[in-house]
N, C-alpha and C. Protein backbone atom coordinates (compact mmCIF):
# COMPACT_ATOMS: atom_id res chain seq x y z
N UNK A 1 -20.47 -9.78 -1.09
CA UNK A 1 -21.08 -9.32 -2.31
C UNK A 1 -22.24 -8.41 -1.94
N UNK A 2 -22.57 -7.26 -2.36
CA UNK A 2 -23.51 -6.86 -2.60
C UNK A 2 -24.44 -6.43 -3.55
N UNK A 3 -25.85 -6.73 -3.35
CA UNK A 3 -26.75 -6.37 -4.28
C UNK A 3 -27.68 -4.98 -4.26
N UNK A 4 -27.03 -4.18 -4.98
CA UNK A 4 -27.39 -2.71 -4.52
C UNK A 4 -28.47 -2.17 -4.97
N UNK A 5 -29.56 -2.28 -4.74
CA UNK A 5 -31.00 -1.54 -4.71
C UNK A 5 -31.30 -0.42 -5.62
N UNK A 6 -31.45 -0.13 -6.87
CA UNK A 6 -31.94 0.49 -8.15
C UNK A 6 -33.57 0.89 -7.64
N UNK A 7 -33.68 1.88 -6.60
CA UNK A 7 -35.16 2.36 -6.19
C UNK A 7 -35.02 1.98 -4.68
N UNK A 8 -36.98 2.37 -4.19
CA UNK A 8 -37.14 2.15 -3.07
C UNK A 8 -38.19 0.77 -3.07
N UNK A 9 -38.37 -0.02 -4.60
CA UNK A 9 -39.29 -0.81 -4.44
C UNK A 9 -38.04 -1.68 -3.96
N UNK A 10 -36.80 -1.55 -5.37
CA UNK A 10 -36.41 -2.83 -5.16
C UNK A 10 -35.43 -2.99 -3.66
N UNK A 11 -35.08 -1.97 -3.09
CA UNK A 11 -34.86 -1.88 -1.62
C UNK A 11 -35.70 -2.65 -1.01
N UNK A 12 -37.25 -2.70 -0.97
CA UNK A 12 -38.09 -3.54 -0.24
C UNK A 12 -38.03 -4.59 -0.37
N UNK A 13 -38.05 -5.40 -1.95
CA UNK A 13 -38.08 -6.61 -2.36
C UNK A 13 -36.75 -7.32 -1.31
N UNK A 14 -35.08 -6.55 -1.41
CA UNK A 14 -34.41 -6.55 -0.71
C UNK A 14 -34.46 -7.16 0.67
N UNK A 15 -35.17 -6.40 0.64
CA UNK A 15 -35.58 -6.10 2.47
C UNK A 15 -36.76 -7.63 3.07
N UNK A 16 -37.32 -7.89 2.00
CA UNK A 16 -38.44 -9.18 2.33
C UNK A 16 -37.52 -10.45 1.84
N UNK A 17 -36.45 -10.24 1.33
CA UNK A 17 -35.45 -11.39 0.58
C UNK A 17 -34.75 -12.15 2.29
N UNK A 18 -34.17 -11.16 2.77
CA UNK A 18 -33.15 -10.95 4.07
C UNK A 18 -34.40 -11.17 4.81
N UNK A 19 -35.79 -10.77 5.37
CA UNK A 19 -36.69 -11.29 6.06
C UNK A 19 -36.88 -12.70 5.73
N UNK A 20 -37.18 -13.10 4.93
CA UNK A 20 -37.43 -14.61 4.15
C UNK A 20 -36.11 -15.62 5.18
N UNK A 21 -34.99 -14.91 4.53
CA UNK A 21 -33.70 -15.85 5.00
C UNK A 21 -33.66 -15.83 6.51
N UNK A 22 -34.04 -14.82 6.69
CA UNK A 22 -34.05 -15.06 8.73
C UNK A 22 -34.91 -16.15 9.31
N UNK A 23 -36.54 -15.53 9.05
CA UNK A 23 -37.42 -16.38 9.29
C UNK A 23 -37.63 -17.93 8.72
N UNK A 24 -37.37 -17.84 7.38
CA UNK A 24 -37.67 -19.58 6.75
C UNK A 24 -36.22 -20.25 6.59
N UNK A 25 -35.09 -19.68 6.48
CA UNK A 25 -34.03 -20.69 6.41
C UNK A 25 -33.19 -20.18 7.43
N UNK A 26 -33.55 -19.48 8.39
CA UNK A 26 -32.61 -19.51 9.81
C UNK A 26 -30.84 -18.80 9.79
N UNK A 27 -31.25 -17.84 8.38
CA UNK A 27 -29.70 -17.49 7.95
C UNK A 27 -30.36 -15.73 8.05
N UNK A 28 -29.45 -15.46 8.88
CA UNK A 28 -29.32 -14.21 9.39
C UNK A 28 -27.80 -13.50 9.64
N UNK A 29 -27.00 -14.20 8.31
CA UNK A 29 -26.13 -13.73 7.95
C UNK A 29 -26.32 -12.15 7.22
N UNK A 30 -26.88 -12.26 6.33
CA UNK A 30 -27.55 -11.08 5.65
C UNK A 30 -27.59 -10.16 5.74
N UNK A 31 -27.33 -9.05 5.43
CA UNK A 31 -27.18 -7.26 5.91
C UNK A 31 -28.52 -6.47 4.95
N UNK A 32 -29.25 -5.50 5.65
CA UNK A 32 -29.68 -5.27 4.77
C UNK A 32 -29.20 -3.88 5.08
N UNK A 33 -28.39 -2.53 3.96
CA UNK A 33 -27.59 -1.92 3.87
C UNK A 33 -28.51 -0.32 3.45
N UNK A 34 -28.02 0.77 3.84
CA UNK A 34 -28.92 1.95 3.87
C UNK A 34 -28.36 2.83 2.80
N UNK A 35 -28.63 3.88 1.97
CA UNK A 35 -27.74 4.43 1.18
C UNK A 35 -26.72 4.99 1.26
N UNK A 36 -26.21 5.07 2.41
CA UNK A 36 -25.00 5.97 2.98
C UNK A 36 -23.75 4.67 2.91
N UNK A 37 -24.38 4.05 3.24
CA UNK A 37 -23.67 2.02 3.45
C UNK A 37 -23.17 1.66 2.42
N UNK A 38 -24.27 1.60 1.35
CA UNK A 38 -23.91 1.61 -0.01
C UNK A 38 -23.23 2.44 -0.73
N UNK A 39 -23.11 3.83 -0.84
CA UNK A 39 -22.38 4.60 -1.03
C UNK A 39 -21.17 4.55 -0.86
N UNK A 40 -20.71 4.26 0.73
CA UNK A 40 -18.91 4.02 1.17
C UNK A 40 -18.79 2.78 0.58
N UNK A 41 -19.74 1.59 0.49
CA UNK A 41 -18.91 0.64 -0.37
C UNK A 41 -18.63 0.35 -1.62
N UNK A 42 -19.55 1.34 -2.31
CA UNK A 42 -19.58 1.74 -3.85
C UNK A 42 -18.83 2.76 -4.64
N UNK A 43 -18.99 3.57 -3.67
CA UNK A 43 -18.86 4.91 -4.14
C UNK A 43 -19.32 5.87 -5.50
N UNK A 44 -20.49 5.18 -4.55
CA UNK A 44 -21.63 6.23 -5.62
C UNK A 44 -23.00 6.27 -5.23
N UNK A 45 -23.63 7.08 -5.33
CA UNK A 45 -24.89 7.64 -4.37
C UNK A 45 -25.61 7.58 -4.97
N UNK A 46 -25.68 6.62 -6.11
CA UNK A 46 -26.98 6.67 -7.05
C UNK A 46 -28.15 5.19 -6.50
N UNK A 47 -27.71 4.95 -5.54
CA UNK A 47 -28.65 3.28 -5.21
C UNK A 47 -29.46 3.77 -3.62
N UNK A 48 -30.56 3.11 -3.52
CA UNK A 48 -31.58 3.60 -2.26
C UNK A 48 -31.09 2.80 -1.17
N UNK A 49 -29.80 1.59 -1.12
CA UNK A 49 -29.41 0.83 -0.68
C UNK A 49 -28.92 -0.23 -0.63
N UNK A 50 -29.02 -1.51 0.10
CA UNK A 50 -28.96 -2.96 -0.68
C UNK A 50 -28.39 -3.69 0.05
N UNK A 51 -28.09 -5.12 -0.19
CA UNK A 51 -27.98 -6.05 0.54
C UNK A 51 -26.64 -6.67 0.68
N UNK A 52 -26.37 -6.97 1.86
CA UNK A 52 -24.65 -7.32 2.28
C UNK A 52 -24.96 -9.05 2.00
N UNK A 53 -24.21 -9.80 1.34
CA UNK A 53 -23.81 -10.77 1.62
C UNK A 53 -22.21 -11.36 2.01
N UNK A 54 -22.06 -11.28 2.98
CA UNK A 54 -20.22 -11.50 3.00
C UNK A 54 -19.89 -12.27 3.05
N UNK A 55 -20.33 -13.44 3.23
CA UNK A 55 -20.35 -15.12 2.37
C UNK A 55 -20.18 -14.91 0.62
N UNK A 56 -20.62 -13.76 -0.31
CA UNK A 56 -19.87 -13.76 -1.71
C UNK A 56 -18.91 -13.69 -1.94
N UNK A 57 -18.49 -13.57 -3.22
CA UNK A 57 -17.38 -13.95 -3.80
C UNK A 57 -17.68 -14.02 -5.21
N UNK A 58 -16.25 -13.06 -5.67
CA UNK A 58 -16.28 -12.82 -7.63
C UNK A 58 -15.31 -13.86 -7.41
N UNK A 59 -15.58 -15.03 -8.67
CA UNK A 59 -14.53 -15.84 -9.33
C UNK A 59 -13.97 -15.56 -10.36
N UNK A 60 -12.83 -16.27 -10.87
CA UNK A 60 -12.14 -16.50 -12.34
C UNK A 60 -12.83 -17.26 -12.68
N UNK A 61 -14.16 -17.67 -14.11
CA UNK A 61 -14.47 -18.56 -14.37
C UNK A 61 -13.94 -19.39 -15.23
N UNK A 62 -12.68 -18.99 -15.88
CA UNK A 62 -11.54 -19.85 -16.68
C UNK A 62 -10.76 -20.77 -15.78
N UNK A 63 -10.31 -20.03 -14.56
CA UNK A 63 -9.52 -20.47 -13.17
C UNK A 63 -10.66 -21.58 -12.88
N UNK A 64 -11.49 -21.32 -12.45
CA UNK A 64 -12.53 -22.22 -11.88
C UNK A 64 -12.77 -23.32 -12.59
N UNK A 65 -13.36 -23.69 -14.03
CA UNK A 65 -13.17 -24.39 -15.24
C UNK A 65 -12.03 -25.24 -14.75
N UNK A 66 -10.33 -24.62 -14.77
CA UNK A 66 -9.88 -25.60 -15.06
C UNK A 66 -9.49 -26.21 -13.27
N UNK A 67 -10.03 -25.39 -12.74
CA UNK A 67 -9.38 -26.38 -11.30
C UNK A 67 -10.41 -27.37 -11.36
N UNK A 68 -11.74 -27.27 -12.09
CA UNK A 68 -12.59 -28.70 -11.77
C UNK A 68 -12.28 -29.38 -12.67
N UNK A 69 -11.49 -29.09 -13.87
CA UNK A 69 -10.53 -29.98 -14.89
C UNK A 69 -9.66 -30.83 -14.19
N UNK A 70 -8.80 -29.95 -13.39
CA UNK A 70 -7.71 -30.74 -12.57
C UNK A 70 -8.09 -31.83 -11.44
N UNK A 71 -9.53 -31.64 -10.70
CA UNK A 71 -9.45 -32.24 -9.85
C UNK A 71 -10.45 -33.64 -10.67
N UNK A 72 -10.85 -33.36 -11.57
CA UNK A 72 -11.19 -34.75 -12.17
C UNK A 72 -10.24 -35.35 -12.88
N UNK A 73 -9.22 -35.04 -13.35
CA UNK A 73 -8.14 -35.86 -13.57
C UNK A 73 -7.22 -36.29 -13.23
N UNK A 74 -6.72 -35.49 -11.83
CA UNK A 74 -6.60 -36.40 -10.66
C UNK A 74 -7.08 -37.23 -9.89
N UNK A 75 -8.27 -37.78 -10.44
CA UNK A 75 -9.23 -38.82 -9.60
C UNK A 75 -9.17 -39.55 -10.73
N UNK A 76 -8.27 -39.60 -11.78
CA UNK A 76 -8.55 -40.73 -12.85
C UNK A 76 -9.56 -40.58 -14.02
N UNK A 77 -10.58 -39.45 -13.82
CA UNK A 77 -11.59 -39.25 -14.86
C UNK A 77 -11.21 -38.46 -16.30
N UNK A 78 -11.25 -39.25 -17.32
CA UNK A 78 -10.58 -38.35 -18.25
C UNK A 78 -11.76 -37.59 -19.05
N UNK A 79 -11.15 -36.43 -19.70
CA UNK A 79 -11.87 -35.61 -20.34
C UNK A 79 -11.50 -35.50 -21.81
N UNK A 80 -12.67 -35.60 -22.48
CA UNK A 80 -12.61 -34.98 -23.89
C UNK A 80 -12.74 -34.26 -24.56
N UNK A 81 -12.17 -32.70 -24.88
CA UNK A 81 -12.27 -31.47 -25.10
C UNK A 81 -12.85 -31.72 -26.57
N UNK A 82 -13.26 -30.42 -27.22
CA UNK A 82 -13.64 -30.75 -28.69
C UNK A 82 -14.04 -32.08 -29.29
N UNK A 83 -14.96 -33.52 -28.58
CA UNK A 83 -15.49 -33.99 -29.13
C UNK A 83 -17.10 -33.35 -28.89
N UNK A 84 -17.96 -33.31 -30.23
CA UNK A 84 -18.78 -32.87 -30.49
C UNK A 84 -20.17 -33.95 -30.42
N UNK A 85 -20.70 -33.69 -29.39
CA UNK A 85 -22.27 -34.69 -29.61
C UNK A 85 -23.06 -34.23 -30.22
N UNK A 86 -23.22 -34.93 -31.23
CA UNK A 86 -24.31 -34.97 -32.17
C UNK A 86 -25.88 -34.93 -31.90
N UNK A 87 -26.08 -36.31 -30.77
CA UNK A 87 -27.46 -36.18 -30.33
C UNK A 87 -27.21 -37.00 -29.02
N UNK A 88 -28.16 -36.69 -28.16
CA UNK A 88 -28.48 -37.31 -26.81
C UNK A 88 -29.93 -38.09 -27.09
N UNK A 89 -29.87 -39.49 -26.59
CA UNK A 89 -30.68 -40.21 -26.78
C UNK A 89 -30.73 -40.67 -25.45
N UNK A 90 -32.39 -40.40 -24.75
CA UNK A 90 -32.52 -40.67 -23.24
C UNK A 90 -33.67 -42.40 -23.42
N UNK A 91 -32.78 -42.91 -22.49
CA UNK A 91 -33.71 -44.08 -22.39
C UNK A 91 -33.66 -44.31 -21.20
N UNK A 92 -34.27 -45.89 -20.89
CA UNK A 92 -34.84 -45.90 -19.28
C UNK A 92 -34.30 -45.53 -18.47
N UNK A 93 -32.68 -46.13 -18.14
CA UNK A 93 -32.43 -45.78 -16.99
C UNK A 93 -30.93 -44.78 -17.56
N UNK A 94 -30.61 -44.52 -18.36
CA UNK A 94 -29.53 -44.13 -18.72
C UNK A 94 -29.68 -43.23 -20.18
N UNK A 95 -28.22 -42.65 -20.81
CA UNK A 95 -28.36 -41.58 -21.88
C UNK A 95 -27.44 -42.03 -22.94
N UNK A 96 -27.48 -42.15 -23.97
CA UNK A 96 -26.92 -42.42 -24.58
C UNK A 96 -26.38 -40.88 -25.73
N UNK A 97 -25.12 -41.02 -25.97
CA UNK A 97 -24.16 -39.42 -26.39
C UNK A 97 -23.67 -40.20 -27.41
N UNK A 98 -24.47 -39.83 -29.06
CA UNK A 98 -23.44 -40.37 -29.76
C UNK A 98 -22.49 -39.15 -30.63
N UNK A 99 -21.35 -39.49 -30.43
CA UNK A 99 -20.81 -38.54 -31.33
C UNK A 99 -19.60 -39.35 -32.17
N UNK A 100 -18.97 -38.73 -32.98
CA UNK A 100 -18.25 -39.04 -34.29
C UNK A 100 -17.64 -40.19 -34.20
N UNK A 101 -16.89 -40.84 -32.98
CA UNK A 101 -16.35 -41.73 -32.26
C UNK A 101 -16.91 -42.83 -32.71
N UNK A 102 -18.49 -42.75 -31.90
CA UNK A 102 -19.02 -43.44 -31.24
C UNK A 102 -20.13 -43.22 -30.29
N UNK A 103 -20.60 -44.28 -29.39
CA UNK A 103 -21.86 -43.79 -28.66
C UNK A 103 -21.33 -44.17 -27.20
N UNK A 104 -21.11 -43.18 -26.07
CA UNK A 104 -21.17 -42.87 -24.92
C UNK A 104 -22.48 -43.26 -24.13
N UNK A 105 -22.64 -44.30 -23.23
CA UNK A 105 -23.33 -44.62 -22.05
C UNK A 105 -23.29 -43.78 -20.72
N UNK A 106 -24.50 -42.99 -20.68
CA UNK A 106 -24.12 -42.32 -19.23
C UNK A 106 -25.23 -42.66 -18.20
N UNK A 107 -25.55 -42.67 -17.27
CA UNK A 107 -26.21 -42.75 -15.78
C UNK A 107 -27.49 -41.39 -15.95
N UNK A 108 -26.10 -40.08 -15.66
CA UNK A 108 -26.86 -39.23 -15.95
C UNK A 108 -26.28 -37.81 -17.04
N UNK A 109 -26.75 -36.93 -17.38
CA UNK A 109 -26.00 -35.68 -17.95
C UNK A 109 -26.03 -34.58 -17.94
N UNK A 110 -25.16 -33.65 -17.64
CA UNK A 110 -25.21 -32.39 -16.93
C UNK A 110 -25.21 -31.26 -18.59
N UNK A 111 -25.39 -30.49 -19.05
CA UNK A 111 -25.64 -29.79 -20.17
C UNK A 111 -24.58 -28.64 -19.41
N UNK A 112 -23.51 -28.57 -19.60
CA UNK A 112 -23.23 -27.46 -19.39
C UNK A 112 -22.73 -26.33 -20.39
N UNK A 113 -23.19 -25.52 -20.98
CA UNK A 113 -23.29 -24.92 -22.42
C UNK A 113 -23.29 -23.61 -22.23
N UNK A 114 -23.06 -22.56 -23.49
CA UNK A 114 -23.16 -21.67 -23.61
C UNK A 114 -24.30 -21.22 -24.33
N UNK A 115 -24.02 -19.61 -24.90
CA UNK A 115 -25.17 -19.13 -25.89
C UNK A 115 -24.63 -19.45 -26.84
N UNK A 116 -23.46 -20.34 -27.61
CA UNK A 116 -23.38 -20.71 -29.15
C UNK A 116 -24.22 -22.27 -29.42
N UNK A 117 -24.60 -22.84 -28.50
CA UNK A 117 -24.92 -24.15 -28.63
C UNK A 117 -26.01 -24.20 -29.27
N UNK A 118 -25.69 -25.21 -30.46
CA UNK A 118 -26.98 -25.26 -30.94
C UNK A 118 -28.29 -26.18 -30.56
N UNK A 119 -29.56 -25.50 -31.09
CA UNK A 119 -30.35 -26.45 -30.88
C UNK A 119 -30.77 -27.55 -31.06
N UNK A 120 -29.99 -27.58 -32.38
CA UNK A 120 -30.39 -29.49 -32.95
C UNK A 120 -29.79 -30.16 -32.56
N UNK A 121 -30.47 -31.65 -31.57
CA UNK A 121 -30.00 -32.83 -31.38
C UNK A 121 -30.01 -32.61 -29.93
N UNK A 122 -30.81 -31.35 -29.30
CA UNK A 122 -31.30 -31.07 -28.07
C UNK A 122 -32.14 -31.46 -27.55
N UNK A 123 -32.34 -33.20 -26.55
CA UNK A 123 -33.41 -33.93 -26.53
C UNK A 123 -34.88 -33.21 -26.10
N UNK A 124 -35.86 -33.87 -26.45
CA UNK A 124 -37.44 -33.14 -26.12
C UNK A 124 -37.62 -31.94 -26.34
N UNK A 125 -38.07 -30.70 -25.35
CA UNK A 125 -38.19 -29.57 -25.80
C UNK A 125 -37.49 -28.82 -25.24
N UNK A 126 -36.07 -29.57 -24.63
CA UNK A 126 -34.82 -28.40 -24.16
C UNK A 126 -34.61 -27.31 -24.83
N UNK A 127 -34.58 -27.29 -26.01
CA UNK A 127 -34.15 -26.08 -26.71
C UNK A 127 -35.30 -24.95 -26.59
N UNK A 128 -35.93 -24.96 -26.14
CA UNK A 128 -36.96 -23.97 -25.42
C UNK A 128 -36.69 -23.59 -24.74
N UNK A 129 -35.76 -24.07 -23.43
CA UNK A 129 -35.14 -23.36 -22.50
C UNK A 129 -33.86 -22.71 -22.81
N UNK A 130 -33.17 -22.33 -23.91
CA UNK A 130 -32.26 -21.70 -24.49
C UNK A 130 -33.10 -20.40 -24.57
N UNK A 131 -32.07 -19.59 -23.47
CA UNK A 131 -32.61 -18.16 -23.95
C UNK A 131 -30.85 -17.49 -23.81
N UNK A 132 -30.94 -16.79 -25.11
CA UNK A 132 -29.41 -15.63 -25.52
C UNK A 132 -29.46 -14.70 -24.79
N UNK A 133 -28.27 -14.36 -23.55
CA UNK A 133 -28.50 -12.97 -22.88
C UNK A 133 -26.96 -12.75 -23.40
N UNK A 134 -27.00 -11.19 -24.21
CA UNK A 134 -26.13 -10.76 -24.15
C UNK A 134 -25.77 -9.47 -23.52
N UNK A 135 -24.26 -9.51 -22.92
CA UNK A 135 -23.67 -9.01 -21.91
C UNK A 135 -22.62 -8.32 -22.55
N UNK A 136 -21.97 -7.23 -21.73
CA UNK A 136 -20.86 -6.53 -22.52
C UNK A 136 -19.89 -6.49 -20.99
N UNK A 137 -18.69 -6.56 -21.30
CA UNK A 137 -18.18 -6.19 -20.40
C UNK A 137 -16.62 -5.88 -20.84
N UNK A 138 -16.38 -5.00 -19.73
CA UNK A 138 -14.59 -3.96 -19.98
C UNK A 138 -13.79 -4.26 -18.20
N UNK A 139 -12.85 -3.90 -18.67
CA UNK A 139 -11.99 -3.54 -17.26
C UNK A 139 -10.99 -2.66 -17.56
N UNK A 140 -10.65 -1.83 -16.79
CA UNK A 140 -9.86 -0.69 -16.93
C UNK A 140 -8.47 -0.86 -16.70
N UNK A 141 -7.33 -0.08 -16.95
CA UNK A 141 -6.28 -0.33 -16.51
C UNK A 141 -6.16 -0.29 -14.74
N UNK A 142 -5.15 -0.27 -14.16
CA UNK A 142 -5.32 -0.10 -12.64
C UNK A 142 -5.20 1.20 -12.26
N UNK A 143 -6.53 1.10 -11.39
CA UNK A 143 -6.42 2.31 -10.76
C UNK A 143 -5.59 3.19 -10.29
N UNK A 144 -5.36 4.29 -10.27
CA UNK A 144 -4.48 5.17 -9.67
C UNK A 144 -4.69 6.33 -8.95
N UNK A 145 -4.46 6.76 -7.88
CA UNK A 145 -4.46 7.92 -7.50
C UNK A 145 -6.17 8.02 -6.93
N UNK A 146 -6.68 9.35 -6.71
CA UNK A 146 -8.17 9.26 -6.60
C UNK A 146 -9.14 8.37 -6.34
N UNK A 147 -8.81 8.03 -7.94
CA UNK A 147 -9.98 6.66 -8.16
C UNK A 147 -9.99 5.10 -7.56
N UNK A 148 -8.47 5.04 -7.21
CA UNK A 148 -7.88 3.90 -6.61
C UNK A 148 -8.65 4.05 -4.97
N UNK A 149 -8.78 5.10 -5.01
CA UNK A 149 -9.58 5.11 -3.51
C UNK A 149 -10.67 5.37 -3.10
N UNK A 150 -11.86 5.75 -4.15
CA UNK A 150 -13.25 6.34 -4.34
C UNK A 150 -13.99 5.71 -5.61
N UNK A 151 -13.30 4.54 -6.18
CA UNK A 151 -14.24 3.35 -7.09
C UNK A 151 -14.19 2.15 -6.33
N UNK A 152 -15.73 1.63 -5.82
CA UNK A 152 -15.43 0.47 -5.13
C UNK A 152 -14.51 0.51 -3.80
N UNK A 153 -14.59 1.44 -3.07
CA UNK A 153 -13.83 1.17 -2.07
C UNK A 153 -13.97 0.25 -1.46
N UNK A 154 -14.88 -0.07 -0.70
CA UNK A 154 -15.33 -1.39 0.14
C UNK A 154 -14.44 -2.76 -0.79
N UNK A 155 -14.42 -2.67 -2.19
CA UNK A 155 -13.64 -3.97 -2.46
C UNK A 155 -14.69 -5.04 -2.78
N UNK A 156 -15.37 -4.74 -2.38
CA UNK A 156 -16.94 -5.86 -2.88
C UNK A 156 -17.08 -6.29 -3.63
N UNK A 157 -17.81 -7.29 -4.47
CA UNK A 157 -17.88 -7.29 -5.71
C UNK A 157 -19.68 -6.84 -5.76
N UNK A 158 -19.84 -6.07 -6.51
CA UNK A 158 -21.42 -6.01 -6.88
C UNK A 158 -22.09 -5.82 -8.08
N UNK A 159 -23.74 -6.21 -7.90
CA UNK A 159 -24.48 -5.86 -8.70
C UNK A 159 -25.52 -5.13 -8.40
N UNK A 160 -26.29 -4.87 -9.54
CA UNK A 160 -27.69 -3.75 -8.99
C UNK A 160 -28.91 -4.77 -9.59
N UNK A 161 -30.17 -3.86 -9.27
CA UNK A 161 -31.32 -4.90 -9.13
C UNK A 161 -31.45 -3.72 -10.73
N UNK A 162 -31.23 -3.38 -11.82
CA UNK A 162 -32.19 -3.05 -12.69
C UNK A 162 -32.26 -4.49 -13.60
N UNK A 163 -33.68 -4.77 -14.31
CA UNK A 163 -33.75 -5.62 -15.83
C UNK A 163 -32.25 -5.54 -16.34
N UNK A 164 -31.61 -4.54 -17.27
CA UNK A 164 -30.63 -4.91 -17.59
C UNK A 164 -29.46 -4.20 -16.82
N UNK A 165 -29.21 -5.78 -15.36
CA UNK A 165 -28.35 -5.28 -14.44
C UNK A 165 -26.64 -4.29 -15.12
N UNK A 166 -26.39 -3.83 -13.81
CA UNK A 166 -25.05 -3.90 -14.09
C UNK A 166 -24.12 -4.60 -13.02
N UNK A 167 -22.69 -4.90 -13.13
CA UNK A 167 -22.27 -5.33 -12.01
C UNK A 167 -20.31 -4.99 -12.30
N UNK A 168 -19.87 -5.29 -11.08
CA UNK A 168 -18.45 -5.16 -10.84
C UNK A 168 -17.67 -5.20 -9.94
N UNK A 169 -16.07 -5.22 -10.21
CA UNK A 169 -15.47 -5.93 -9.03
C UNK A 169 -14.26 -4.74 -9.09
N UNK A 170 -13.53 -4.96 -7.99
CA UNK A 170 -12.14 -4.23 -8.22
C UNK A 170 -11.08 -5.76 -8.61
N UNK A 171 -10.06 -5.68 -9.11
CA UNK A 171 -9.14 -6.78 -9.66
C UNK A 171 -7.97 -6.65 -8.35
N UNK A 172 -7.64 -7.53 -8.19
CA UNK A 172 -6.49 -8.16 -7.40
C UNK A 172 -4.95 -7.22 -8.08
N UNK A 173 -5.22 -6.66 -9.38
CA UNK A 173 -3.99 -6.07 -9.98
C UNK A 173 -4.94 -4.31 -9.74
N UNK A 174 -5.58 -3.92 -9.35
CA UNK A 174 -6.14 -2.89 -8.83
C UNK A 174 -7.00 -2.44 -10.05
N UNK A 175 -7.21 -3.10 -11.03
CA UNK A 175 -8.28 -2.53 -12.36
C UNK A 175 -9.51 -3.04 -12.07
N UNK A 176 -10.94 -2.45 -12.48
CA UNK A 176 -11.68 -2.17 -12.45
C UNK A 176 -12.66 -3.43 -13.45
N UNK A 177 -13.49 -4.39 -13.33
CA UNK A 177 -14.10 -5.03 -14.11
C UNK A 177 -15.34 -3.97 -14.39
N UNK A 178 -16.83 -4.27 -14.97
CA UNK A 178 -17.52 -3.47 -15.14
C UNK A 178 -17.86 -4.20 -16.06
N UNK A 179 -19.68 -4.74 -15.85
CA UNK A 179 -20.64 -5.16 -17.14
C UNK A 179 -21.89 -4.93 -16.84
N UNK A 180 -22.46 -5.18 -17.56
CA UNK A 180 -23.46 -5.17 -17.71
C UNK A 180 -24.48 -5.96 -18.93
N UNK A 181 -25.79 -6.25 -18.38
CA UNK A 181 -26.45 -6.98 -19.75
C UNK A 181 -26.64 -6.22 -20.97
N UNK A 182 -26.79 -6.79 -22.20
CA UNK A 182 -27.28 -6.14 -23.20
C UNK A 182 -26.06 -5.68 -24.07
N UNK A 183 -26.77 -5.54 -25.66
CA UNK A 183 -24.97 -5.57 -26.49
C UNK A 183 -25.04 -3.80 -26.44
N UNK A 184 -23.87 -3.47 -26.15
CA UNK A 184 -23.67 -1.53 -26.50
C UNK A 184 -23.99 -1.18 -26.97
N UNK A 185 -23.82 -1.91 -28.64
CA UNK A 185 -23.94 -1.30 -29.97
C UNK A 185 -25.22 -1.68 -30.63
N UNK A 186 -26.15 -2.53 -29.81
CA UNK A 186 -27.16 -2.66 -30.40
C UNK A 186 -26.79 -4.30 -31.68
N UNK A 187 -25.96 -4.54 -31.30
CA UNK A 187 -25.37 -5.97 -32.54
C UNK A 187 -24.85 -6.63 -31.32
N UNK A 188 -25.04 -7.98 -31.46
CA UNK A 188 -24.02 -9.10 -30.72
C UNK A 188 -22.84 -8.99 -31.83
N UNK A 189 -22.98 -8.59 -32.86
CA UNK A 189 -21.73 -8.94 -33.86
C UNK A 189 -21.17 -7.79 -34.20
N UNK A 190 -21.14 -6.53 -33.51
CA UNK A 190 -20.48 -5.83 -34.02
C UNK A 190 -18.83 -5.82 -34.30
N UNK A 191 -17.86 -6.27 -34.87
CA UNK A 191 -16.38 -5.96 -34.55
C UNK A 191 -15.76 -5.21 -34.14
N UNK A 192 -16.34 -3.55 -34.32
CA UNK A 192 -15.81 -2.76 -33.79
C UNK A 192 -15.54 -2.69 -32.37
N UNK A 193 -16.93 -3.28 -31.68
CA UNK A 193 -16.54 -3.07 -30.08
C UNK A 193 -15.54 -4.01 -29.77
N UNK A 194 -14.97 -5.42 -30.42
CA UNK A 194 -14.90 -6.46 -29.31
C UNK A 194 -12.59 -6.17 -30.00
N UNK A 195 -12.62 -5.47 -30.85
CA UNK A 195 -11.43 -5.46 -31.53
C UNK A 195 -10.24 -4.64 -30.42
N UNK A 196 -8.79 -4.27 -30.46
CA UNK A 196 -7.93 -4.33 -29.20
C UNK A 196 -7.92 -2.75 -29.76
């Protein structure tokens, strides 16, 4: 994966990230990459540089989802899709989840949620830590010709260091992912963008 440098500050920040990992956690895996570097693996000359990690990796996060579906229900753990908790009630040593059913006893509880979740029945002042980032993202048909060989060549998957990053991968069927933060149109709700 690489993280491709938007300036010469954030090149530095870069550059003290990959120092950090050498000196304090002994990982000197790390590349730190020059604009010419970045360029052949991008193919595009608009970044001051940036950072190699070749330990990354773009996932399927639907694929991913359900292989940790599968491997908990092959261990016997069952899952309940679309039941809805109402409220989480934390006591001493354990949590209590009641929803429509009934009330669920847990140890501990992992929140794993999106930006539709609502805030009510969000114990203490969790719902403070709810912040909405919206993202847009496209993929192209598969590449052909030219572009099949001068978008992303390197094959990498990357992102850039601006506030509202961008990032992208090439696809295994040779098309092009491509996002970035923030809604296009200025609406999370526009229809026009999200329609076929």
């Amino acid at each position: 994966q690489i993280t491709a440098a938007y300036g010469a500050r954030s090149l530095a920040a870069l550059g003290d990230e990959a120092d950090w990992l050498a000196t304090q956690a002994g990982d000197r895996t790390v590349q730190l990459l020059g604009p010419e570097e970045v360029s052949a693996e991008l193919g595009s000359a608009i970044y001051s540089g940036g950072l190699l990690e070749p330990r990354g990796a773009a996932i399927h996060p639907l694929r991913y989802v359900r292989g940790l579906a599968r491997g908990l229900t092959t261990r016997g753990l069952p899952i309940y899709a679309a039941t809805r908790v109402k409220r989480l009630i934390e006591e001493n040593d354990r949590v209590l989840l009641e929803t429509d059913a009934g009330i669920v006893r847990a140890r501990s509880v992992v929140l794993a949620t999106n930006a539709y979740t609502p805030q009510s029945g969000v114990p203490g002042e969790l719902h403070r830590r709810f912040v909405t980032v919206a993202s847009s993202l496209m993929t192209t048909m598969p590449l052909v010709g030219h572009a099949a060989h001068t978008v992303i060549p390197g094959g990498r998957p990357y992102a850039d260091t601006k506030h509202l990053l961008h990032y992208g991968c090439r696809l295994p069927d040779g098309r092009l992912l491509f996002g970035g933060r923030g809604a296009i149109t200025g609406s999370e709700l526009s229809a026009s963008v999200f329609g076929k």
